[in-house]
C-alpha atoms as a PDB file:
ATOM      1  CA  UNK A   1       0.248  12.898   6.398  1.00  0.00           C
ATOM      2  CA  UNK A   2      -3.029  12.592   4.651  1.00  0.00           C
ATOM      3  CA  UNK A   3      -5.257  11.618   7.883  1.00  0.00           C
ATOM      4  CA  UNK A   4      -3.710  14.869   9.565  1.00  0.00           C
ATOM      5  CA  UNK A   5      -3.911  17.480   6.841  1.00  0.00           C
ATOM      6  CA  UNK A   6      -7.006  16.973   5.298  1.00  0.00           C
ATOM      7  CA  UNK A   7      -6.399  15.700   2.098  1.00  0.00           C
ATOM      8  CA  UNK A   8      -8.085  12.300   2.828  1.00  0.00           C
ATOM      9  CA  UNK A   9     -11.647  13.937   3.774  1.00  0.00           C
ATOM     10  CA  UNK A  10     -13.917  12.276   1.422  1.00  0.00           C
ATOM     11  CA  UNK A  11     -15.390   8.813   0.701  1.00  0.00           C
ATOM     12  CA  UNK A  12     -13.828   5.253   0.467  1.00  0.00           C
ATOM     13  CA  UNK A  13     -16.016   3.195  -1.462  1.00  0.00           C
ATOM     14  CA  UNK A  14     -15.472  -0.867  -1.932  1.00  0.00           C
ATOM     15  CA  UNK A  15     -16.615  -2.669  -4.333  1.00  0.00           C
ATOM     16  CA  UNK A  16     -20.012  -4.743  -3.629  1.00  0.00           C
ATOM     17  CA  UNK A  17     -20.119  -3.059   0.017  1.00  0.00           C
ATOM     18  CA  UNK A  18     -22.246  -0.269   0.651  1.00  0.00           C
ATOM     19  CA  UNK A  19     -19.243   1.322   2.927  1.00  0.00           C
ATOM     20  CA  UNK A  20     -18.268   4.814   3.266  1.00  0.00           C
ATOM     21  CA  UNK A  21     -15.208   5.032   4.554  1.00  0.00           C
ATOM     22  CA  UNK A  22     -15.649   8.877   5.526  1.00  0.00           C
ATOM     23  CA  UNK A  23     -12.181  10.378   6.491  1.00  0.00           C
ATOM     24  CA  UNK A  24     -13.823  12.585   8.867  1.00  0.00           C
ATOM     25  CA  UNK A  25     -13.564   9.444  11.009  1.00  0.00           C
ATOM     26  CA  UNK A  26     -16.210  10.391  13.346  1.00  0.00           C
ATOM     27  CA  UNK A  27     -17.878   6.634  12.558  1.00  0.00           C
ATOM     28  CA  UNK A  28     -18.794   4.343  14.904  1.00  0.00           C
ATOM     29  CA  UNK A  29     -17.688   1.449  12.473  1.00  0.00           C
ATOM     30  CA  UNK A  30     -18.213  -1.656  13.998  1.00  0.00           C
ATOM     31  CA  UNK A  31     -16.579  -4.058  11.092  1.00  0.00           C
ATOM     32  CA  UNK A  32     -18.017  -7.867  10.804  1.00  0.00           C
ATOM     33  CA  UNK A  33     -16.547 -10.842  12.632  1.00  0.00           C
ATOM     34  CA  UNK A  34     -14.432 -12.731   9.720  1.00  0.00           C
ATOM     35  CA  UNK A  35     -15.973 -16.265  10.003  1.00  0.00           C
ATOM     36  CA  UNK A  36     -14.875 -17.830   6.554  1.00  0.00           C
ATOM     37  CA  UNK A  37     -15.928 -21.069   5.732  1.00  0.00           C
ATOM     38  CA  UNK A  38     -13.141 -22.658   3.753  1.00  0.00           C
ATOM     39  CA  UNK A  39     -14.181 -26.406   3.542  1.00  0.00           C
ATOM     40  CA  UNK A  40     -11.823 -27.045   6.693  1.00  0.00           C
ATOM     41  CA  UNK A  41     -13.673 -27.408   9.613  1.00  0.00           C
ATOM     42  CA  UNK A  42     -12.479 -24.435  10.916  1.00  0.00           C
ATOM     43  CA  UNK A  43     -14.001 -21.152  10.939  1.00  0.00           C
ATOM     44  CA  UNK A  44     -11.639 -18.056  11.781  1.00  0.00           C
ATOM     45  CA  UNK A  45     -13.633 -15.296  14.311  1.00  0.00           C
ATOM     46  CA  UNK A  46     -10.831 -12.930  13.641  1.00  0.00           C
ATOM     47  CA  UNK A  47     -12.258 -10.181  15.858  1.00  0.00           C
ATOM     48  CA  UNK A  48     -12.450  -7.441  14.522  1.00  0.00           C
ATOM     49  CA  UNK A  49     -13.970  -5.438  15.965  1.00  0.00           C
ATOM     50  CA  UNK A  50     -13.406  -2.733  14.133  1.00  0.00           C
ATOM     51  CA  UNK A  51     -14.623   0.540  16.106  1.00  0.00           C
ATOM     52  CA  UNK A  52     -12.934   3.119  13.104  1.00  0.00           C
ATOM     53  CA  UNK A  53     -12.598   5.346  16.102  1.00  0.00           C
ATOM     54  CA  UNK A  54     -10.070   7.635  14.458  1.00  0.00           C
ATOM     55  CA  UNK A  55      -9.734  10.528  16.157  1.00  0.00           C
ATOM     56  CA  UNK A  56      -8.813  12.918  13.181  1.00  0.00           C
ATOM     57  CA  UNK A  57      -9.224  16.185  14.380  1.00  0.00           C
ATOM     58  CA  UNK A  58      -8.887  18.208  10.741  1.00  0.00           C
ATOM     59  CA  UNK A  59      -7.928  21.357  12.600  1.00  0.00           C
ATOM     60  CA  UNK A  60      -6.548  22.514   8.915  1.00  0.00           C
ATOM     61  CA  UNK A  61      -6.287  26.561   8.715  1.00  0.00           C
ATOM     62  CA  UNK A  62      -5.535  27.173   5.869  1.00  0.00           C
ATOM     63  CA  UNK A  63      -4.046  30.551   6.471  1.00  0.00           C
ATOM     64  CA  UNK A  64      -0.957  31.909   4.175  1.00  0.00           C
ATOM     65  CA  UNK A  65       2.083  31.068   5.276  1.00  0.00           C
ATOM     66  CA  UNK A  66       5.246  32.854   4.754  1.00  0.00           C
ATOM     67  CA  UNK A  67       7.936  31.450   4.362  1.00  0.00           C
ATOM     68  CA  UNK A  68      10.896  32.670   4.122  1.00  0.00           C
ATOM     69  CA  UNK A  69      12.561  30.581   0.872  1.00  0.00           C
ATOM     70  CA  UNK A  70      16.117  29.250   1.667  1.00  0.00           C
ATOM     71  CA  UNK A  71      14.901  27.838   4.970  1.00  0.00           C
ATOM     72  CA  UNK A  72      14.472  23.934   4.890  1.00  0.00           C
ATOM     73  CA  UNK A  73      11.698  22.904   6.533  1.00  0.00           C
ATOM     74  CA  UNK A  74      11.927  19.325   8.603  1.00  0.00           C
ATOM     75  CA  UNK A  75       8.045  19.440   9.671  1.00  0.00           C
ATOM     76  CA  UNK A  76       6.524  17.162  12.010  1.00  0.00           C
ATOM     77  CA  UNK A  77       8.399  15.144  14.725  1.00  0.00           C
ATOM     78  CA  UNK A  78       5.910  12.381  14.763  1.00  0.00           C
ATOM     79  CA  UNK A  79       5.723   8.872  13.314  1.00  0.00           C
ATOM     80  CA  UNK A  80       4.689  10.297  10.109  1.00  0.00           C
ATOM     81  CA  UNK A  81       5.873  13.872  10.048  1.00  0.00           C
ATOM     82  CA  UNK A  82       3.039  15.704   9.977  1.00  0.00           C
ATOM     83  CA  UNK A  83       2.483  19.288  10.631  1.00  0.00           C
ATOM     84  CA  UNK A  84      -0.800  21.187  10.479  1.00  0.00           C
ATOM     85  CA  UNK A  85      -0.720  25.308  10.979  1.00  0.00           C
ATOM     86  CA  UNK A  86      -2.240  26.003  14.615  1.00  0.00           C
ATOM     87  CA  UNK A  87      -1.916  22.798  15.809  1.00  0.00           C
ATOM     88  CA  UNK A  88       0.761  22.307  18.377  1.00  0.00           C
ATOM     89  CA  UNK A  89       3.839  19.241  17.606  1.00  0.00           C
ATOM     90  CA  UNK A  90       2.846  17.439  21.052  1.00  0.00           C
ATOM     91  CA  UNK A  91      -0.973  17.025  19.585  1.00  0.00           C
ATOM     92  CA  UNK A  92      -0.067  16.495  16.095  1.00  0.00           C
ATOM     93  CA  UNK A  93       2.452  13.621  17.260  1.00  0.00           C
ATOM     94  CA  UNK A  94      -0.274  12.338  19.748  1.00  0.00           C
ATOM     95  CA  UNK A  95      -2.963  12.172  16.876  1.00  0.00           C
ATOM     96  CA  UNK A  96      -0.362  10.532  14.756  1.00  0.00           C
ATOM     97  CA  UNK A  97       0.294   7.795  17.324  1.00  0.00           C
ATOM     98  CA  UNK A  98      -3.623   7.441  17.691  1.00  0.00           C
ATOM     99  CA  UNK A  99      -4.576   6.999  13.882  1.00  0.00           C
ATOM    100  CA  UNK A 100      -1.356   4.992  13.512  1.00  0.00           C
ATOM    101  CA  UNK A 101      -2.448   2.692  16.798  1.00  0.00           C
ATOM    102  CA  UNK A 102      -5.286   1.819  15.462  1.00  0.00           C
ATOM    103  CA  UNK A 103      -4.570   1.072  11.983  1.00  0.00           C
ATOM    104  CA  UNK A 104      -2.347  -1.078  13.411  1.00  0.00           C
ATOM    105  CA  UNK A 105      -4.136  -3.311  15.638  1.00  0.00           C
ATOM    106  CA  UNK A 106      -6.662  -3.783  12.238  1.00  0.00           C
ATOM    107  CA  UNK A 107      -3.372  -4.764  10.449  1.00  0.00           C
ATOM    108  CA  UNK A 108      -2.467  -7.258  12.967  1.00  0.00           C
ATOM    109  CA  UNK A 109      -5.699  -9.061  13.006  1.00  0.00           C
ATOM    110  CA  UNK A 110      -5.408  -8.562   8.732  1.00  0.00           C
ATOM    111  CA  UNK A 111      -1.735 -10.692   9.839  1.00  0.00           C
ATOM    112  CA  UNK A 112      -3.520 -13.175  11.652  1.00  0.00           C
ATOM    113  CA  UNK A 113      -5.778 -14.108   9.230  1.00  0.00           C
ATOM    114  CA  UNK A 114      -3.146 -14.352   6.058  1.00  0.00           C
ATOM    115  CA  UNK A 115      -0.671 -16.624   8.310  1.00  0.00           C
ATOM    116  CA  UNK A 116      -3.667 -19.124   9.403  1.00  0.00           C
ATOM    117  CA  UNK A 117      -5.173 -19.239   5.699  1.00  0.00           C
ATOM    118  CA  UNK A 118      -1.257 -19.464   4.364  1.00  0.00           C
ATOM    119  CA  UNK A 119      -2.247 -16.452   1.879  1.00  0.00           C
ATOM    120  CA  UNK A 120       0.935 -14.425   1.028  1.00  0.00           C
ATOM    121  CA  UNK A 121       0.463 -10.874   0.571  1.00  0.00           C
ATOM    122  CA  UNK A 122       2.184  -8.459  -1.448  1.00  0.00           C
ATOM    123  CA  UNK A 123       1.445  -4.655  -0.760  1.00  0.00           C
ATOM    124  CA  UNK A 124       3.136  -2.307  -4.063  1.00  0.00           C
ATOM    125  CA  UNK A 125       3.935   0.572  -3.346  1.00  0.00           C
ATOM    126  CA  UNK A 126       4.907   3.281  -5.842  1.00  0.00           C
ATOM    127  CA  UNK A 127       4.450   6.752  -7.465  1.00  0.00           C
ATOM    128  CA  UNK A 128       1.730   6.895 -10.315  1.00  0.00           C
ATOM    129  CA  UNK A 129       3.047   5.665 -13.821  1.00  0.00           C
ATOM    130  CA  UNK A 130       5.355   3.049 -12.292  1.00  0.00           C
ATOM    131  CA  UNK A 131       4.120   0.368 -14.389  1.00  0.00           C
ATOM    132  CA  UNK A 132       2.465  -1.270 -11.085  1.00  0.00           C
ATOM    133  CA  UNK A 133      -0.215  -2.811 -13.290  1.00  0.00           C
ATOM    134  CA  UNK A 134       1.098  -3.815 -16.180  1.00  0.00           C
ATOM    135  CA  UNK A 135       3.789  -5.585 -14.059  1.00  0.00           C
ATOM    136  CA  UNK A 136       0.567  -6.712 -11.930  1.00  0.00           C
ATOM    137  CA  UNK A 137      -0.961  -8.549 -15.327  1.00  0.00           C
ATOM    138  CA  UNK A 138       2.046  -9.902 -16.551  1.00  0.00           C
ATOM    139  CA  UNK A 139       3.053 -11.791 -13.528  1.00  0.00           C
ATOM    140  CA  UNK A 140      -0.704 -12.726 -13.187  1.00  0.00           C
ATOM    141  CA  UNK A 141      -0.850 -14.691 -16.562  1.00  0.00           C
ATOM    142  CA  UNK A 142       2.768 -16.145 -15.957  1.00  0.00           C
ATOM    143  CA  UNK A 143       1.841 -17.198 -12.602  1.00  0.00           C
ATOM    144  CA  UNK A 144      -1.956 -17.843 -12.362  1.00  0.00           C
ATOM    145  CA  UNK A 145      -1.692 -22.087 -13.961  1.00  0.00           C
ATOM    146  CA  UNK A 146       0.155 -22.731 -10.688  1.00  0.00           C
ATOM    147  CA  UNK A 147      -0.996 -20.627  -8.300  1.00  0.00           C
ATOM    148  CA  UNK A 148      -4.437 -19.361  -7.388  1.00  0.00           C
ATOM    149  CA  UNK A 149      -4.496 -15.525  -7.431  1.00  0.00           C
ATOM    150  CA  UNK A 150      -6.566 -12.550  -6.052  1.00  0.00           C
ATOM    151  CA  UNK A 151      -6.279  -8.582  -5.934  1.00  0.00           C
ATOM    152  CA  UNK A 152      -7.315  -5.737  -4.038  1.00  0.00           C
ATOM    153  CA  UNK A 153      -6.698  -2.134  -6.145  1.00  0.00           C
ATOM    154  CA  UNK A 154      -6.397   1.071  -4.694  1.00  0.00           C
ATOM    155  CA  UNK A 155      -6.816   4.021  -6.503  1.00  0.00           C
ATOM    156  CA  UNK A 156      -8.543   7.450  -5.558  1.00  0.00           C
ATOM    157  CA  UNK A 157     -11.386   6.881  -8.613  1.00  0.00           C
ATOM    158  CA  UNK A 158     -12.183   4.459 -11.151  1.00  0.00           C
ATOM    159  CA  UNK A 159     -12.551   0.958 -11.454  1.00  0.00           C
ATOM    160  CA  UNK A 160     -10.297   0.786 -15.144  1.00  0.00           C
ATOM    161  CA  UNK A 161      -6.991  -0.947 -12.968  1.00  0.00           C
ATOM    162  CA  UNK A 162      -9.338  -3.671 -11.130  1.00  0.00           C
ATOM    163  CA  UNK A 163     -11.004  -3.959 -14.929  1.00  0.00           C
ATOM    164  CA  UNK A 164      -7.608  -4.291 -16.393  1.00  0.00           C
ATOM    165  CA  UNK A 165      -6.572  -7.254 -13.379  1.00  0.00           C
ATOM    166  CA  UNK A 166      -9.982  -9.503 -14.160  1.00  0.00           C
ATOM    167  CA  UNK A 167      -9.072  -9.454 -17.748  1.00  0.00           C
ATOM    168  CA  UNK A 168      -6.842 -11.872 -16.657  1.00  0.00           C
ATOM    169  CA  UNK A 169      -9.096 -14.033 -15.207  1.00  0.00           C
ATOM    170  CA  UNK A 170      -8.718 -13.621 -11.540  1.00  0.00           C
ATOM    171  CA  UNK A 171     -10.600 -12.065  -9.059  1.00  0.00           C
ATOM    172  CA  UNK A 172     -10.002  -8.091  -8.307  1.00  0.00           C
ATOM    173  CA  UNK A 173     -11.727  -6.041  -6.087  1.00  0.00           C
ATOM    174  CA  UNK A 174     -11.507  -2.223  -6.652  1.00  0.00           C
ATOM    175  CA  UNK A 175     -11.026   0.651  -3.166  1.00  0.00           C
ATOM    176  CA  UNK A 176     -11.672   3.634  -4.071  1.00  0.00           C
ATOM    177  CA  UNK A 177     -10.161   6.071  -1.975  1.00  0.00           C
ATOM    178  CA  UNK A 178     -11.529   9.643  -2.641  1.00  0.00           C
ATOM    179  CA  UNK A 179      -9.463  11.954  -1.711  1.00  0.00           C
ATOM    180  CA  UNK A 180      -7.335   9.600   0.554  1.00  0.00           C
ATOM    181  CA  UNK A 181      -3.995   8.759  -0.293  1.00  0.00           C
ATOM    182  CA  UNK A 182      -3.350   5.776   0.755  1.00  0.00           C
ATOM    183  CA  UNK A 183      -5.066   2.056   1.561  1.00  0.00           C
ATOM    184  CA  UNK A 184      -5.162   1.216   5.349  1.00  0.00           C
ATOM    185  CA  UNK A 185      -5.724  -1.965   7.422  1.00  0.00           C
ATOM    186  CA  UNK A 186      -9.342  -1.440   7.852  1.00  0.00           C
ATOM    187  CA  UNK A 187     -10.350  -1.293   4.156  1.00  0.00           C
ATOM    188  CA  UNK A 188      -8.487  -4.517   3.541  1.00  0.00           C
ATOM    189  CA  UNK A 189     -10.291  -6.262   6.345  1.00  0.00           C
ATOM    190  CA  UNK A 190     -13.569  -5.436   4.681  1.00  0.00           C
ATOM    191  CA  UNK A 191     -12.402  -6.256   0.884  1.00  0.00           C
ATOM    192  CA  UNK A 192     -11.152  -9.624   2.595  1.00  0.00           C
ATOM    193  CA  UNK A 193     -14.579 -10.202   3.538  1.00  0.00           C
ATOM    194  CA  UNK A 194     -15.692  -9.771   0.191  1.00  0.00           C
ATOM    195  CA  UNK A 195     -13.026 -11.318  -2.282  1.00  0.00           C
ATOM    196  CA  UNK A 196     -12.482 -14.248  -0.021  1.00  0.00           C
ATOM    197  CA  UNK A 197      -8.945 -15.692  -1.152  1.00  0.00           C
ATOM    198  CA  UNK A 198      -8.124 -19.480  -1.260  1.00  0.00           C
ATOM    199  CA  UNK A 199      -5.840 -20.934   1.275  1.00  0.00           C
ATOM    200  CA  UNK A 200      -2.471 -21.186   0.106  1.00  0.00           C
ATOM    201  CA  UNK A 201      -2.930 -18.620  -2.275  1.00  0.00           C
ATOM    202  CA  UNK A 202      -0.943 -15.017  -3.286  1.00  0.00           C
ATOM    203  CA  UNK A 203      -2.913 -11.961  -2.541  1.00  0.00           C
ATOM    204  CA  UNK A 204      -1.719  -8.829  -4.616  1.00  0.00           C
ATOM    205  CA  UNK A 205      -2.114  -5.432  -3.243  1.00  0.00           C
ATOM    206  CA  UNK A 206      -1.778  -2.671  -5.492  1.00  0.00           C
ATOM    207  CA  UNK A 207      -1.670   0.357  -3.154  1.00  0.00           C
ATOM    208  CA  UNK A 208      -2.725   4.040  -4.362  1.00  0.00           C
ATOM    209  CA  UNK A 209       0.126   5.736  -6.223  1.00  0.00           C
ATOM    210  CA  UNK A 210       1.844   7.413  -3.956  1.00  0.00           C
ATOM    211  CA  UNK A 211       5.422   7.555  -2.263  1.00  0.00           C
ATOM    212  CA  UNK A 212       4.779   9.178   1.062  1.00  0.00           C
ATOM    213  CA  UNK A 213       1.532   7.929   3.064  1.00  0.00           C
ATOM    214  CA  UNK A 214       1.437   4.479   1.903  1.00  0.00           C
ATOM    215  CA  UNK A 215       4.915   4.310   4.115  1.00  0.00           C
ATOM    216  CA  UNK A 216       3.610   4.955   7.377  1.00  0.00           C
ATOM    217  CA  UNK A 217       0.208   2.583   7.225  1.00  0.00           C
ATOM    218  CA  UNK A 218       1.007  -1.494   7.856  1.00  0.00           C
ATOM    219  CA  UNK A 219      -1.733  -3.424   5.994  1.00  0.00           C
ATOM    220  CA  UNK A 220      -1.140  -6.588   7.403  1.00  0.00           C
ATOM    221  CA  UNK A 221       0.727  -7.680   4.561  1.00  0.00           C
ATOM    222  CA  UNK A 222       4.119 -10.155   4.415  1.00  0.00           C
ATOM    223  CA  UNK A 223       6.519  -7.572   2.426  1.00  0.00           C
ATOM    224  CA  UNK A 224       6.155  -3.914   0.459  1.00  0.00           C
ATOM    225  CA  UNK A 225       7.462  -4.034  -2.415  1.00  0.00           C
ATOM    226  CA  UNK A 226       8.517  -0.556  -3.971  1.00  0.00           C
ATOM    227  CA  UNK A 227       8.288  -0.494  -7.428  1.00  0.00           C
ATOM    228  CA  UNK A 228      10.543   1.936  -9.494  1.00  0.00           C
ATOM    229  CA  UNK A 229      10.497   2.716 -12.682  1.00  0.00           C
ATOM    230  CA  UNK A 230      14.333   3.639 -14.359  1.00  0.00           C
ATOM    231  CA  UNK A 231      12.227   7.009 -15.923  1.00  0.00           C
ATOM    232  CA  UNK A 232      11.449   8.583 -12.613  1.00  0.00           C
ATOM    233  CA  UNK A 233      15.132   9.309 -11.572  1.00  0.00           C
ATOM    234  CA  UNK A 234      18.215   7.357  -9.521  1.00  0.00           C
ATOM    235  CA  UNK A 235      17.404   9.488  -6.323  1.00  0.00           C
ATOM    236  CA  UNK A 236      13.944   8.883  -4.920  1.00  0.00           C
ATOM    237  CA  UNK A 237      14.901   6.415  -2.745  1.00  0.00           C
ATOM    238  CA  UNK A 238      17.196   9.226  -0.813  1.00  0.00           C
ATOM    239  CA  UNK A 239      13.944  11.427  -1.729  1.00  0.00           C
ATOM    240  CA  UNK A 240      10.874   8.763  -0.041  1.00  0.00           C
ATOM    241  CA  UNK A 241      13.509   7.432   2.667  1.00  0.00           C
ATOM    242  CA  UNK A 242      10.213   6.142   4.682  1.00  0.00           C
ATOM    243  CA  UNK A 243       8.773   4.165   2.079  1.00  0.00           C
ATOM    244  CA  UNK A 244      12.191   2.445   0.388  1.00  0.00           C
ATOM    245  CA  UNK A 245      13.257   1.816   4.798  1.00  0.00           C
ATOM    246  CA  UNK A 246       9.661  -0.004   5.171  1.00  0.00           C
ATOM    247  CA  UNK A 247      10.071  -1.944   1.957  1.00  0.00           C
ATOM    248  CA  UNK A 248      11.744  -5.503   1.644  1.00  0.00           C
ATOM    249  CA  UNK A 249      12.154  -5.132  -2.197  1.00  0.00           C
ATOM    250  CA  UNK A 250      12.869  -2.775  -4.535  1.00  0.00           C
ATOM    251  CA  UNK A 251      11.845  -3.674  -8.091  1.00  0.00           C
ATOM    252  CA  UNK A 252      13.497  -1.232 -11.134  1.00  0.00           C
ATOM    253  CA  UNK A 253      11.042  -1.689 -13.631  1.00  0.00           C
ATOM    254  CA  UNK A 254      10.984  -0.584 -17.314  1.00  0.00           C
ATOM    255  CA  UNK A 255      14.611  -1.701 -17.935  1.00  0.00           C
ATOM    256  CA  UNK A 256      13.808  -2.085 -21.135  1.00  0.00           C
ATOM    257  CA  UNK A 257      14.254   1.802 -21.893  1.00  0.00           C
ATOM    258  CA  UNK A 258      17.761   1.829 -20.251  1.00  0.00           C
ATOM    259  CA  UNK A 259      19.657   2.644 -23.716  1.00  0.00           C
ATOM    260  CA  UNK A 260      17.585   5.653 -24.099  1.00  0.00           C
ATOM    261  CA  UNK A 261      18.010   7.000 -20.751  1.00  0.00           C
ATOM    262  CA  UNK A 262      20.422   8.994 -18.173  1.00  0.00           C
ATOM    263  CA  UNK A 263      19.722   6.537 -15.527  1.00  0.00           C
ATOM    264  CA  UNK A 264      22.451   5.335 -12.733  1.00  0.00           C
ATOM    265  CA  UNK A 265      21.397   1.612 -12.277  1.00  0.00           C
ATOM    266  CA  UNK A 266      24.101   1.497  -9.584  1.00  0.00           C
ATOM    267  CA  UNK A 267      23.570   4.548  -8.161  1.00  0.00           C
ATOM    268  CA  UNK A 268      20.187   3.944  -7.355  1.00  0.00           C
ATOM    269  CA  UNK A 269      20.694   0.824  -5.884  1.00  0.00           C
ATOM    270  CA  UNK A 270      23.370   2.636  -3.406  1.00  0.00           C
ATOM    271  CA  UNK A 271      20.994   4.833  -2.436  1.00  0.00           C
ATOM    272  CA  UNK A 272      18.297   2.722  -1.942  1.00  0.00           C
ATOM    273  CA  UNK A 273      21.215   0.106   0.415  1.00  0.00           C
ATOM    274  CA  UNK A 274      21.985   3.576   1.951  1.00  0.00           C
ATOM    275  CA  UNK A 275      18.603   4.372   3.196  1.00  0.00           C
ATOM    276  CA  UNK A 276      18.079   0.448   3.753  1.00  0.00           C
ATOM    277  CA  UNK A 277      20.638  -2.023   4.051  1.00  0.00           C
ATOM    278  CA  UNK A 278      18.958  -4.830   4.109  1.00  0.00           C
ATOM    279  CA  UNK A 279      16.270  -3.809   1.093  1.00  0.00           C
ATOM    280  CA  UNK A 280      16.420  -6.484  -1.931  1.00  0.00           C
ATOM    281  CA  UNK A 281      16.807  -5.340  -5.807  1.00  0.00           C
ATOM    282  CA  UNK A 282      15.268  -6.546  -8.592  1.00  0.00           C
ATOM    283  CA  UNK A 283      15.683  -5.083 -12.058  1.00  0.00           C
ATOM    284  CA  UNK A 284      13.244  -6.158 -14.929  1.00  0.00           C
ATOM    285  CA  UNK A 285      11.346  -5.194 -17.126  1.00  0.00           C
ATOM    286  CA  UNK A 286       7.231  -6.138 -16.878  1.00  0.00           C
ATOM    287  CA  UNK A 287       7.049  -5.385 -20.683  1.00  0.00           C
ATOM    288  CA  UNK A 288       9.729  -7.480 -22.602  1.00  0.00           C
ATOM    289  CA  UNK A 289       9.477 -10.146 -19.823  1.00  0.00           C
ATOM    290  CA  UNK A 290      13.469  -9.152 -19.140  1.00  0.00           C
ATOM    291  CA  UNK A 291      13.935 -10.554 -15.094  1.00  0.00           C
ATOM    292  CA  UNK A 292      10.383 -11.497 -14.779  1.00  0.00           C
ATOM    293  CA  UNK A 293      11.621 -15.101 -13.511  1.00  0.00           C
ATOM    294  CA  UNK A 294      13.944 -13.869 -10.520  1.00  0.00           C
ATOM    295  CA  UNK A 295      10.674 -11.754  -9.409  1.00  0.00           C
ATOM    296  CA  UNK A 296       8.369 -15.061  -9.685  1.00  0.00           C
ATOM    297  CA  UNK A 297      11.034 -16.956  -8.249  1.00  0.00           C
ATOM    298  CA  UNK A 298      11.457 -14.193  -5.180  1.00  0.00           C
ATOM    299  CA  UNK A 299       7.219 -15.083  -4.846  1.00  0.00           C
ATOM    300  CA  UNK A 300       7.640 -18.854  -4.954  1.00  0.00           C
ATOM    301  CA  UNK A 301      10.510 -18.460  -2.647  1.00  0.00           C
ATOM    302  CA  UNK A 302       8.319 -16.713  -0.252  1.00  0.00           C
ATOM    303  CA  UNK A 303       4.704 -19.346  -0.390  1.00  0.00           C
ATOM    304  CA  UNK A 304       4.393 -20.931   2.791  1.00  0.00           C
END
């Protein structure tokens, strides 16, 4: 797990805001009250209150381990299985629960303010090259004349996706993550400050590509969606188990290259039912527009 390991020290930087989102999480980061103005008479203090207290003790040796091949290695007995050499399980499960706490009480407040401004949001998930953002643009220009549209992007560096989504017209507002892996609750809360969504509206998420940490962090949203593409292989569901259990729906994407492919359609939705039972299945393709409408009926189904 990224906030664990070490491979999220570095800077988060958000669009417009001067913050640093230092994954040394030492900060003191007292985060705004949320008092939006929406032209209701009604202004939300959402309190948060966000002391980014993490404790994320980076106790990362990184002495050379041998190990002995053949032996399969379950590490970490915590929320998000994390291990870190020299660090017993009891405090690496502890730290876990405390990063993981907190995130969540941001998230919740994140929850709060979505479900009293009727704003439905969408957190994809994936692994790089999914076709997150091309399926992000099409369903933007299909879906923007009826309803009014906004977009956070994470990605480690660059702003080319969030350039890419206000192409289209709408509003995008780019997290850079650094060397983290993942969006959490807190960053949203601060790019909610700044992109201020409509009422009523759908808020798209496009999470940093990645199938592991983006599992185990709750961003307030209404559903995950995972995103699949048929060229990465029937199995990652049994593969990612934590991200395909957290997610409501799986979308296959790039069906469109299914005649030039060894993919098992069916197999892959068995595994995904077998890690999840309950996890929905789309198949489409973002590029020839094949099954588009089932996934903008599945988000009209879904507007308060």
């Amino acid at each position: 797990m990224c906030t664990v390991c070490g491979c999220g020290e570095g800077e988060t930087r958000i669009e417009g805001q001067g913050l640093e989102h230092d994954h040394d999480h030492a900060h003191g980061h007292h985060h705004h009250h949320h008092d939006h103005e929406h032209g209701h008479a009604h202004s939300h203090d959402h309190g948060h209150h966000h002391d980014h207290d993490h404790e994320h003790s980076h106790a990362h040796d990184h002495g050379h381990h041998q190990h002995t091949h053949g032996d399969h290695h379950d590490y970490g007995q915590g929320p998000a299985h994390a291990h870190a050499p020299g660090m017993s399980q009891s405090r690496m499960v502890q730290i876990e629960q405390d990063i993981l706490g907190k995130n969540n009480q941001y998230a919740a407040a994140n929850r709060q303010l979505f479900q009293e401004r009727q704003i439905l949001a969408l957190n994809l998930v994936s692994s790089p090259g999914s076709g997150k953002t091309s399926l992000l643009t099409r369903s933007i220009d299909d879906l923007k004349g009826e309803l009014p549209i906004t977009v956070i992007e994470g990605d480690q560096q660059t702003a080319n996706d969030a350039d890419r989504i206000r192409e289209t017209g709408v509003s995008a507002l780019q997290i850079n993550t650094g060397k983290g892996c993942h969006l959490d609750a807190h960053m949203i809360g601060h790019a909610m400050e700044s992109l201020q969504p409509a009422d009523n509206s759908l808020l798209f998420i496009e999470n940093v590509g990645n199938l592991v940490c983006p599992a185990a962090f709750d961003l307030g949203e209404a559903h995950k969606v995972a995103i699949l593409s048929v060229t990465e292989g029937e199995d990652k569901p049994l593969k990612y188990p934590d991200m395909f259990h957290a997610a409501d729906l799986m979308i296959l994407n790039k069906t469109d290259l299914l005649p030039y492919l060894d993919f098992d359609v069916n197999k892959c939705i068995e595994f995904a039912r077998r890690v999840n039972p309950d996890i929905e299945v789309l198949q489409l393709s973002a590029k020839s527009g094949e099954g588009m409408d089932a996934w903008y009926q599945w988000i009209r189904s879904r507007m308060v």
